[in-house]
C-alpha atoms as a PDB file:
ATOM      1  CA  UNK A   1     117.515  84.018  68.927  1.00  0.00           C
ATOM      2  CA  UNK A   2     117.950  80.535  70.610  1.00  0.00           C
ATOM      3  CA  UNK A   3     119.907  79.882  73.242  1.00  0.00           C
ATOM      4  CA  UNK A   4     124.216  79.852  71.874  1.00  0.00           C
ATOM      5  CA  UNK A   5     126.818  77.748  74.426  1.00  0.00           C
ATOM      6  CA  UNK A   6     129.786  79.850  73.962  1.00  0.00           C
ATOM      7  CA  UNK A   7     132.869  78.089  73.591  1.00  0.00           C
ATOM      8  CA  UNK A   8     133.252  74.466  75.108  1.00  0.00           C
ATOM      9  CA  UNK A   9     130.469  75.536  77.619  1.00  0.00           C
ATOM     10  CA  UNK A  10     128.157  73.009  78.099  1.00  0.00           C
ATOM     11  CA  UNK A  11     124.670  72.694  79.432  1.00  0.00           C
ATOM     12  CA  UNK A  12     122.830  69.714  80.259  1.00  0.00           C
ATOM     13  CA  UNK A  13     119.487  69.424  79.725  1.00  0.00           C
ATOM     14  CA  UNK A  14     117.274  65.603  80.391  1.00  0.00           C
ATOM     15  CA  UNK A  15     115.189  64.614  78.091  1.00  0.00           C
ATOM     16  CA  UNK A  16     112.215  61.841  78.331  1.00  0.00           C
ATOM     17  CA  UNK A  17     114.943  58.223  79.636  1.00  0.00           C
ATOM     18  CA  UNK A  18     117.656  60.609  78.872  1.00  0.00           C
ATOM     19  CA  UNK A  19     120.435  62.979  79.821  1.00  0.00           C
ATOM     20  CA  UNK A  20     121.289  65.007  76.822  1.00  0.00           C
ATOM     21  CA  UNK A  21     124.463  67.517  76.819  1.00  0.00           C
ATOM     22  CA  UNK A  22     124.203  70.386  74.421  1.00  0.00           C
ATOM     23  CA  UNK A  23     126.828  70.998  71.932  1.00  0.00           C
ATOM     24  CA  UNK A  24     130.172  72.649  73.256  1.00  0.00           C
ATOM     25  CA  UNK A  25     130.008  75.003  69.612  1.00  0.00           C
ATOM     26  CA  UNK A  26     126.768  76.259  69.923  1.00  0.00           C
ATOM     27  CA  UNK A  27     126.095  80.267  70.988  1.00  0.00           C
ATOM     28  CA  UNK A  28     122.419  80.485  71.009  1.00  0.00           C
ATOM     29  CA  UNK A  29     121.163  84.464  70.831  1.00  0.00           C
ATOM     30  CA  UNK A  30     118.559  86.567  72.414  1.00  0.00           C
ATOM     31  CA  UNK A  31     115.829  85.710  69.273  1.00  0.00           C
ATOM     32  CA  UNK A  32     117.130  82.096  68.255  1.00  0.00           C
ATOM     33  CA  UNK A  33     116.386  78.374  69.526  1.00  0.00           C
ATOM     34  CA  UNK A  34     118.373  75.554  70.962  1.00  0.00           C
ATOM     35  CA  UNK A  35     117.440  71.887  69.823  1.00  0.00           C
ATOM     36  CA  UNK A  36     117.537  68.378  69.956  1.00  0.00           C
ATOM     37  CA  UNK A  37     115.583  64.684  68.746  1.00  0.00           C
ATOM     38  CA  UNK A  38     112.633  65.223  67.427  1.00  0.00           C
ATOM     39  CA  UNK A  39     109.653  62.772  67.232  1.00  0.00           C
ATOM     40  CA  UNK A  40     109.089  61.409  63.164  1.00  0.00           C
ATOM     41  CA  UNK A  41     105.112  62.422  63.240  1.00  0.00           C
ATOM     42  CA  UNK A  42     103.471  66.101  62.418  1.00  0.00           C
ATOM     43  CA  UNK A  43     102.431  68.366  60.591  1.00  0.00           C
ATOM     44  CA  UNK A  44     104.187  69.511  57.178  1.00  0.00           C
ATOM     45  CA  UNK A  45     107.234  71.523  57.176  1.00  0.00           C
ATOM     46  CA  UNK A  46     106.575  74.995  55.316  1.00  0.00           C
ATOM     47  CA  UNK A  47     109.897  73.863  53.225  1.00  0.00           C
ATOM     48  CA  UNK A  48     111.853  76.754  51.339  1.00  0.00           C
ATOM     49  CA  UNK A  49     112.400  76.730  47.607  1.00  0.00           C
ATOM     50  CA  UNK A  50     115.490  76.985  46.404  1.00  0.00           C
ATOM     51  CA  UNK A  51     116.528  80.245  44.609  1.00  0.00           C
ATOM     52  CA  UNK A  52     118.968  80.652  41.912  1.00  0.00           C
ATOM     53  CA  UNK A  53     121.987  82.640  42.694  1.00  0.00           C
ATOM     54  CA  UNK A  54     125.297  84.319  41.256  1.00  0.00           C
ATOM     55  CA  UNK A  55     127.578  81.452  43.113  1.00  0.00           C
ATOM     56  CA  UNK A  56     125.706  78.182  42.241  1.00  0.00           C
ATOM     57  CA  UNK A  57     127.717  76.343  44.649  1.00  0.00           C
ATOM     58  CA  UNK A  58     126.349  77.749  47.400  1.00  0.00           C
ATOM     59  CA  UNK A  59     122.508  76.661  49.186  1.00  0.00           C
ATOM     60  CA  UNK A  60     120.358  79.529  48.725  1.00  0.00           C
ATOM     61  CA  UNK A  61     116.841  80.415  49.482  1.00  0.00           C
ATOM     62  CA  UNK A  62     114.943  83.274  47.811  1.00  0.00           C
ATOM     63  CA  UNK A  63     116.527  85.916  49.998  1.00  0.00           C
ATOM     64  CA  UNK A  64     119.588  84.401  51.739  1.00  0.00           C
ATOM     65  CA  UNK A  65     122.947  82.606  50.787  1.00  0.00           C
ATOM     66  CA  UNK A  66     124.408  80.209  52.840  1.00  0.00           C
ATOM     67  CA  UNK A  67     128.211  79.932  53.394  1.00  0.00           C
ATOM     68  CA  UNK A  68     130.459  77.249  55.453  1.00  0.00           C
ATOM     69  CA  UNK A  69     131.335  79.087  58.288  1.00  0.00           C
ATOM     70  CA  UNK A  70     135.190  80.545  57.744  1.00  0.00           C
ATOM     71  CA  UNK A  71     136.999  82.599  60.137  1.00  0.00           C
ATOM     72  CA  UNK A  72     136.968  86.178  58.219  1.00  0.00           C
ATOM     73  CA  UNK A  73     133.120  86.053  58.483  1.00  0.00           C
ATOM     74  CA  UNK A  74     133.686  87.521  62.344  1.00  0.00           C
ATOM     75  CA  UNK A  75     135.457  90.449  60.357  1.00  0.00           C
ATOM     76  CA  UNK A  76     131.652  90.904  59.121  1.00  0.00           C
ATOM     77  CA  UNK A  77     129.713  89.967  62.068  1.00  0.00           C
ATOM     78  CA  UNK A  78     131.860  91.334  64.384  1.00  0.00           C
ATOM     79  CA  UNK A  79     129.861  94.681  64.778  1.00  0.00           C
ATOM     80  CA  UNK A  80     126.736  93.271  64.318  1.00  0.00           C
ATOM     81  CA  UNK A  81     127.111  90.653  67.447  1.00  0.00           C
ATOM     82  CA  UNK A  82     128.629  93.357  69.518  1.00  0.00           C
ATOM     83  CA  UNK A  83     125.370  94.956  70.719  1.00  0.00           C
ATOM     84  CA  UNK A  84     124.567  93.977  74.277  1.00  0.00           C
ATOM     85  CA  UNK A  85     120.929  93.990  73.310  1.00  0.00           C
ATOM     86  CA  UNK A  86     121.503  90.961  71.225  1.00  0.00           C
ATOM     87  CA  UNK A  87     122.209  88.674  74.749  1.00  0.00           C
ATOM     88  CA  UNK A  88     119.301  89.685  76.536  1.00  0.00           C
ATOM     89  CA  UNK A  89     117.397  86.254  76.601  1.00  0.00           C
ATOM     90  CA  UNK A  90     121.146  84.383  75.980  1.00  0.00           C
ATOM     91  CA  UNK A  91     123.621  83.422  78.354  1.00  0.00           C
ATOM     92  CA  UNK A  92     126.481  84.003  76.119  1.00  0.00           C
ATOM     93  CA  UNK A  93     128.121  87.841  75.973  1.00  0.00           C
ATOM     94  CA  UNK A  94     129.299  89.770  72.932  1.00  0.00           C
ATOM     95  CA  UNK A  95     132.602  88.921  71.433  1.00  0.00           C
ATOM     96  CA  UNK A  96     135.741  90.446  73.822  1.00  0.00           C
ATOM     97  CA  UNK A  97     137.803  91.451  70.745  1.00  0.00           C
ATOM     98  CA  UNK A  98     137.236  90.440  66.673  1.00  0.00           C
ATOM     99  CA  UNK A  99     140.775  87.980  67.479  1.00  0.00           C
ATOM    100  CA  UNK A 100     138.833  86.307  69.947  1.00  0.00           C
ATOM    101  CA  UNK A 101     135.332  85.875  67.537  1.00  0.00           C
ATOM    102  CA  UNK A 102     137.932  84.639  64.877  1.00  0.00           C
ATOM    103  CA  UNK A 103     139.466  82.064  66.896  1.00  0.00           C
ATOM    104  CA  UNK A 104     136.291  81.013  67.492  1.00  0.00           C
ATOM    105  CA  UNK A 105     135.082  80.805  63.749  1.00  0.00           C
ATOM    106  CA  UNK A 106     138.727  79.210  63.154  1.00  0.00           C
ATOM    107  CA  UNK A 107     137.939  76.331  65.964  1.00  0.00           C
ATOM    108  CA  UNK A 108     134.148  75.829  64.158  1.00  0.00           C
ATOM    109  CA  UNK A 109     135.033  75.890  61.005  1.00  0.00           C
ATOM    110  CA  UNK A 110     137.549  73.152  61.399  1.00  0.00           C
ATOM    111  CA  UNK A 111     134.971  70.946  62.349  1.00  0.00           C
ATOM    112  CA  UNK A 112     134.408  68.794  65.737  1.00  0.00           C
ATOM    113  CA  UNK A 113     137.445  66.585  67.220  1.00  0.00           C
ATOM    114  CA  UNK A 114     137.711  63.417  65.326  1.00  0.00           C
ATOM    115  CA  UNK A 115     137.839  61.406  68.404  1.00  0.00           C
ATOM    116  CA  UNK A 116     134.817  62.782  69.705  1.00  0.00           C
ATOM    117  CA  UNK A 117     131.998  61.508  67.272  1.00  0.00           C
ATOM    118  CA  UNK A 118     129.977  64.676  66.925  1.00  0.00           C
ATOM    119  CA  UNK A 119     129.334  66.693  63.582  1.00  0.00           C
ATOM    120  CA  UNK A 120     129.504  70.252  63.931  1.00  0.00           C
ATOM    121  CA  UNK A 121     127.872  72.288  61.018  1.00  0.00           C
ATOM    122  CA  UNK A 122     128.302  75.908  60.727  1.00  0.00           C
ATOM    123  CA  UNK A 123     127.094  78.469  58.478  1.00  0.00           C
ATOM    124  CA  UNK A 124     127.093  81.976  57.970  1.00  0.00           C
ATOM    125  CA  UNK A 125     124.571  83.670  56.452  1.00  0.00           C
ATOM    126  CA  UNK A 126     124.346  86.163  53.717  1.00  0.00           C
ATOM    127  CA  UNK A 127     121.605  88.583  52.044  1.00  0.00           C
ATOM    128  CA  UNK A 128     121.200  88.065  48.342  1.00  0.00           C
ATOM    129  CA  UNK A 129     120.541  91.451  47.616  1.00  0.00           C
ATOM    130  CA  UNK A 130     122.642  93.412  49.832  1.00  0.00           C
ATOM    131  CA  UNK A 131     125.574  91.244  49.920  1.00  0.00           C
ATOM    132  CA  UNK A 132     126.109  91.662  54.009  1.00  0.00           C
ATOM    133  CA  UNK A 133     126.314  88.959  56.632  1.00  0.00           C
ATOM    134  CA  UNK A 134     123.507  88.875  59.036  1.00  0.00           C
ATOM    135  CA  UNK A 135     123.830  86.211  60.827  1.00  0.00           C
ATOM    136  CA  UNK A 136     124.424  82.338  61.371  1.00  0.00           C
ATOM    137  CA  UNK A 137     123.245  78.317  61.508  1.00  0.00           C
ATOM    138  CA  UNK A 138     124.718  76.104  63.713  1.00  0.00           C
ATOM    139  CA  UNK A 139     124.227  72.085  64.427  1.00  0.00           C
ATOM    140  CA  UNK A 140     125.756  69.569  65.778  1.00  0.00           C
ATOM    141  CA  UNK A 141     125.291  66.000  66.300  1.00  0.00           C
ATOM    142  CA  UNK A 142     126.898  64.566  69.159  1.00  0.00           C
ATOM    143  CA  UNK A 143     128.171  60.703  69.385  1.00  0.00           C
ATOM    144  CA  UNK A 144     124.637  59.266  70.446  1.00  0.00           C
ATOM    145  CA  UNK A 145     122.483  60.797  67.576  1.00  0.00           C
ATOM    146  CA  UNK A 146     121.338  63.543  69.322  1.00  0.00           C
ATOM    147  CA  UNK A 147     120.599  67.032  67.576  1.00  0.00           C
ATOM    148  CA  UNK A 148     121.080  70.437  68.446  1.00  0.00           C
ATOM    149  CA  UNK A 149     120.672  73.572  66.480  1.00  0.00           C
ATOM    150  CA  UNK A 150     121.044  77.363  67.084  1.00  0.00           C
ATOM    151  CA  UNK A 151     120.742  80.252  65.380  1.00  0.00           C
ATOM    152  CA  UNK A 152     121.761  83.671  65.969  1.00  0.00           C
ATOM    153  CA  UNK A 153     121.223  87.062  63.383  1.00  0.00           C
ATOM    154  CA  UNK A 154     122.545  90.897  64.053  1.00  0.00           C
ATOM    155  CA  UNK A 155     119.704  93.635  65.467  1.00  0.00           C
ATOM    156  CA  UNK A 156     119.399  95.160  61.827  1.00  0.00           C
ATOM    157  CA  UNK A 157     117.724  91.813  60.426  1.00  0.00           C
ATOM    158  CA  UNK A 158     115.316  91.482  62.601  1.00  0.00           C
ATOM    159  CA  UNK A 159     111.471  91.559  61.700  1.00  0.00           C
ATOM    160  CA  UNK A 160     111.891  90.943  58.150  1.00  0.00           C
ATOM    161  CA  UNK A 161     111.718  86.638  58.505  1.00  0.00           C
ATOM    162  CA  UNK A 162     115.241  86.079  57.627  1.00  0.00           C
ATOM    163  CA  UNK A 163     114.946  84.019  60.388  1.00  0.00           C
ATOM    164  CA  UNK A 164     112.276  81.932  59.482  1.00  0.00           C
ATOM    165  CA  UNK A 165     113.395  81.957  56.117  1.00  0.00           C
ATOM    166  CA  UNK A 166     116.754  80.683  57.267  1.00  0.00           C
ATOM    167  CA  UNK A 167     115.539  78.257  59.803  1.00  0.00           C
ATOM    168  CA  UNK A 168     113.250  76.556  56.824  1.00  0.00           C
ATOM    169  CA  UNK A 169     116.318  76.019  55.121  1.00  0.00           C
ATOM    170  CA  UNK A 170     118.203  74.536  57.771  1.00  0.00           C
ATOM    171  CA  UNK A 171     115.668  71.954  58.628  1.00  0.00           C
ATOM    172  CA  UNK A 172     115.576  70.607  55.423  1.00  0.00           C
ATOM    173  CA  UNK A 173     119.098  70.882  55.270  1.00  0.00           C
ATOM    174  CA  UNK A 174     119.548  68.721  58.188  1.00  0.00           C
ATOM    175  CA  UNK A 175     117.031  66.193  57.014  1.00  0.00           C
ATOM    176  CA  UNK A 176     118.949  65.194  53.792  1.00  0.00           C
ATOM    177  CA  UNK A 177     122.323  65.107  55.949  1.00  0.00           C
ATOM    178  CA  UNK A 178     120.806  63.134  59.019  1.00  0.00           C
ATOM    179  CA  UNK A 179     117.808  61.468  58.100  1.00  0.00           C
ATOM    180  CA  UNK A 180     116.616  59.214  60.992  1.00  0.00           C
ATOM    181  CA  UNK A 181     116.914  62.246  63.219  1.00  0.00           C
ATOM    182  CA  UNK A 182     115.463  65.904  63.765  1.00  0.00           C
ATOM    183  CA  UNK A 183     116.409  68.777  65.746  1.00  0.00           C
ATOM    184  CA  UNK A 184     115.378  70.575  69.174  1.00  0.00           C
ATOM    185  CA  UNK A 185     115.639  73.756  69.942  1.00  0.00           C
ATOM    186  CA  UNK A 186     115.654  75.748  73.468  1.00  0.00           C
ATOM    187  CA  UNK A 187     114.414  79.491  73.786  1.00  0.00           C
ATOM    188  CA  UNK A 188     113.863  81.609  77.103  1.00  0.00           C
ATOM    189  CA  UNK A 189     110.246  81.558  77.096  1.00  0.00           C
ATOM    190  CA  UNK A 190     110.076  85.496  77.234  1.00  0.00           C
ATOM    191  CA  UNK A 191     111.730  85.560  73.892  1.00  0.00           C
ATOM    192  CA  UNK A 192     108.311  85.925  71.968  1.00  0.00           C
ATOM    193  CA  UNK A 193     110.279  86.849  68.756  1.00  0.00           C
ATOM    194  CA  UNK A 194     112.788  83.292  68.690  1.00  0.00           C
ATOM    195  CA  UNK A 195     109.851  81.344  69.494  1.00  0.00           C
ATOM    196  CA  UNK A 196     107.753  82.555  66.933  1.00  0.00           C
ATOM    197  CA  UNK A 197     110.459  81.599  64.598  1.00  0.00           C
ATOM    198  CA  UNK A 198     110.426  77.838  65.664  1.00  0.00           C
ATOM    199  CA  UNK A 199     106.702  77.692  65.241  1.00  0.00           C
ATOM    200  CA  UNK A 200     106.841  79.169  61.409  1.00  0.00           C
ATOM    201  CA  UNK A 201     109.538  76.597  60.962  1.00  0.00           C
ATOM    202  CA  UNK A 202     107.851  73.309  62.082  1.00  0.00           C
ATOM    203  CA  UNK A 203     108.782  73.089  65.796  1.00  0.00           C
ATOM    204  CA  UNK A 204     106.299  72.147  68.425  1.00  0.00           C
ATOM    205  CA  UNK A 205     106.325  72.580  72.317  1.00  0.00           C
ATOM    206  CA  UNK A 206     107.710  69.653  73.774  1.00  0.00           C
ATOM    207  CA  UNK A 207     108.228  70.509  77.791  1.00  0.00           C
ATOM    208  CA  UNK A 208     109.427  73.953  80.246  1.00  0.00           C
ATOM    209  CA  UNK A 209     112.290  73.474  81.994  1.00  0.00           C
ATOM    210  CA  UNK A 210     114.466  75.951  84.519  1.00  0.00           C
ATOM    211  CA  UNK A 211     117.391  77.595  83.063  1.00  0.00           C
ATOM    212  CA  UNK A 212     119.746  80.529  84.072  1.00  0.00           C
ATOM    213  CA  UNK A 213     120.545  83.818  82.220  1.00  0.00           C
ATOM    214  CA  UNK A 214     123.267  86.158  83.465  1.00  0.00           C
ATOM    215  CA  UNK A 215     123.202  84.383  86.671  1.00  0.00           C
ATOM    216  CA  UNK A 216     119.587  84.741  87.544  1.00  0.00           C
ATOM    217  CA  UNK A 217     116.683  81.900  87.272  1.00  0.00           C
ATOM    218  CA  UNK A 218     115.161  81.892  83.965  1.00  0.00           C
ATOM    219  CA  UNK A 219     113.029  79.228  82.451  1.00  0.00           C
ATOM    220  CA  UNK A 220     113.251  78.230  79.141  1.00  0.00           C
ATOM    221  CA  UNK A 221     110.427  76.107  76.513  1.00  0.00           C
ATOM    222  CA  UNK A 222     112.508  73.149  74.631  1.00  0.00           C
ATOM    223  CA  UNK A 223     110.945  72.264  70.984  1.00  0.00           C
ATOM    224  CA  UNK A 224     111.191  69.671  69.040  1.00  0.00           C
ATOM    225  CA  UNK A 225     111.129  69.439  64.911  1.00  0.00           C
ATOM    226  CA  UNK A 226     108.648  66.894  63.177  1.00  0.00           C
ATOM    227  CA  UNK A 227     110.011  65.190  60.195  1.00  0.00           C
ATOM    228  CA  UNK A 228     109.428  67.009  56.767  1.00  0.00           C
ATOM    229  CA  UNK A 229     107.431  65.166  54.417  1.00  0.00           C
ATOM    230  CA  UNK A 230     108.785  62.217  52.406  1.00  0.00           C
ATOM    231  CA  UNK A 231     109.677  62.607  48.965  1.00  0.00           C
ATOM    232  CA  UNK A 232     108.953  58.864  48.301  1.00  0.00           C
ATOM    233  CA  UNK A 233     105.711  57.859  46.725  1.00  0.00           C
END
């Protein structure tokens, strides 16, 4: 997961000539990434084709659905994001009650302050087949262009590239909606699993920088996103 900043926690993390603060509503989790700008050179995106599903109006990829964030989705993720396990690499801990996960879905869904100039995106994420949550997208945009994105999907999903899958989507996603920028992404750099999932979705190794976990010294590896191709001849 990458690296979630529960609540209106924020980190701050200095980029090349700048100081970049990471988004109050992101929770990044023990296999997902944290990100930011993103140079406009690279290699090709592996970009996910779209998949037809029984509720048109919502993206889909071949496997997953992807819903605005609402706050009965914690009534489904609730269990899921209550394993300890899931906050090994992260500094965030599992939800306290499911009143306190759906204020928190409540306060995202509703989208950022309007005096503040940030975009928060939120989705949760749904299995075609099965019909169950397992897990969700989150971006935001803060007032001076820069991007951040997290992820963060429940124990049972793991090892079958939902990640990936849903990562793919979210980069493209994010390239229609914000065009002359791309995200970064932050992942303790013992997560092996997360940062596998940034490389199969586009991101490069930018720089290492400290970090803390639980109170103790970790380090983590900050990615940025190349630009997908163009569409334009």
């Amino acid at each position: 997961m990458t690296r979630f900043v529960p609540g209106n926690a924020q980190q701050e993390v200095v980029l090349p000539d700048a100081q970049v603060k990471q988004p109050p509503n992101l929770t990044f989790n023990a296999d997902v990434p944290h990100a930011g700008l993103c140079p406009r050179s690279g290699p090709p995106v592996n970009l996910v084709r779209w998949a037809p599903h029984q509720d048109s109006r919502m993206p889909s990829t071949c496997r997953l659905i992807f819903e605005p964030l609402r706050e009965n989705h914690a009534d489904e993720l609730y269990e899921g994001f209550s394993d300890q396990a899931t906050y090994r690499f992260i500094p965030g801990r599992p939800p306290m009650s499911i009143e306190a996960m759906r204020r928190e879905y409540s306060e995202f869904s509703g989208g950022a302050p309007a005096s503040s100039g940030e975009t928060w995106l939120n989705w949760a994420v749904r299995e075609s087949v099965s019909g169950s949550l397992v897990g969700k997208l989150q971006a935001t945009q803060y007032s001076d262009g820069l991007l951040w994105v997290g992820y963060m999907f429940i124990p049972s999903a793991a090892g079958r590239g939902l990640g990936t899958e849903a990562m793919q989507w979210l980069v493209v996603e994010l390239a229609s909606r914000f065009p002359c920028n791309a995200p970064l992404a932050a992942v303790d750099i013992r997560n092996g699993k997360s940062i596998g999932v940034l490389q199969k979705s586009g991101f490069k190794l930018l720089r290492t920088e400290a970090a803390e976990n639980h109170g103790e010294p970790s380090e983590d590896f900050i990615f940025q996103c190349p630009a997908p191709p163009s569409s334009e001849p």
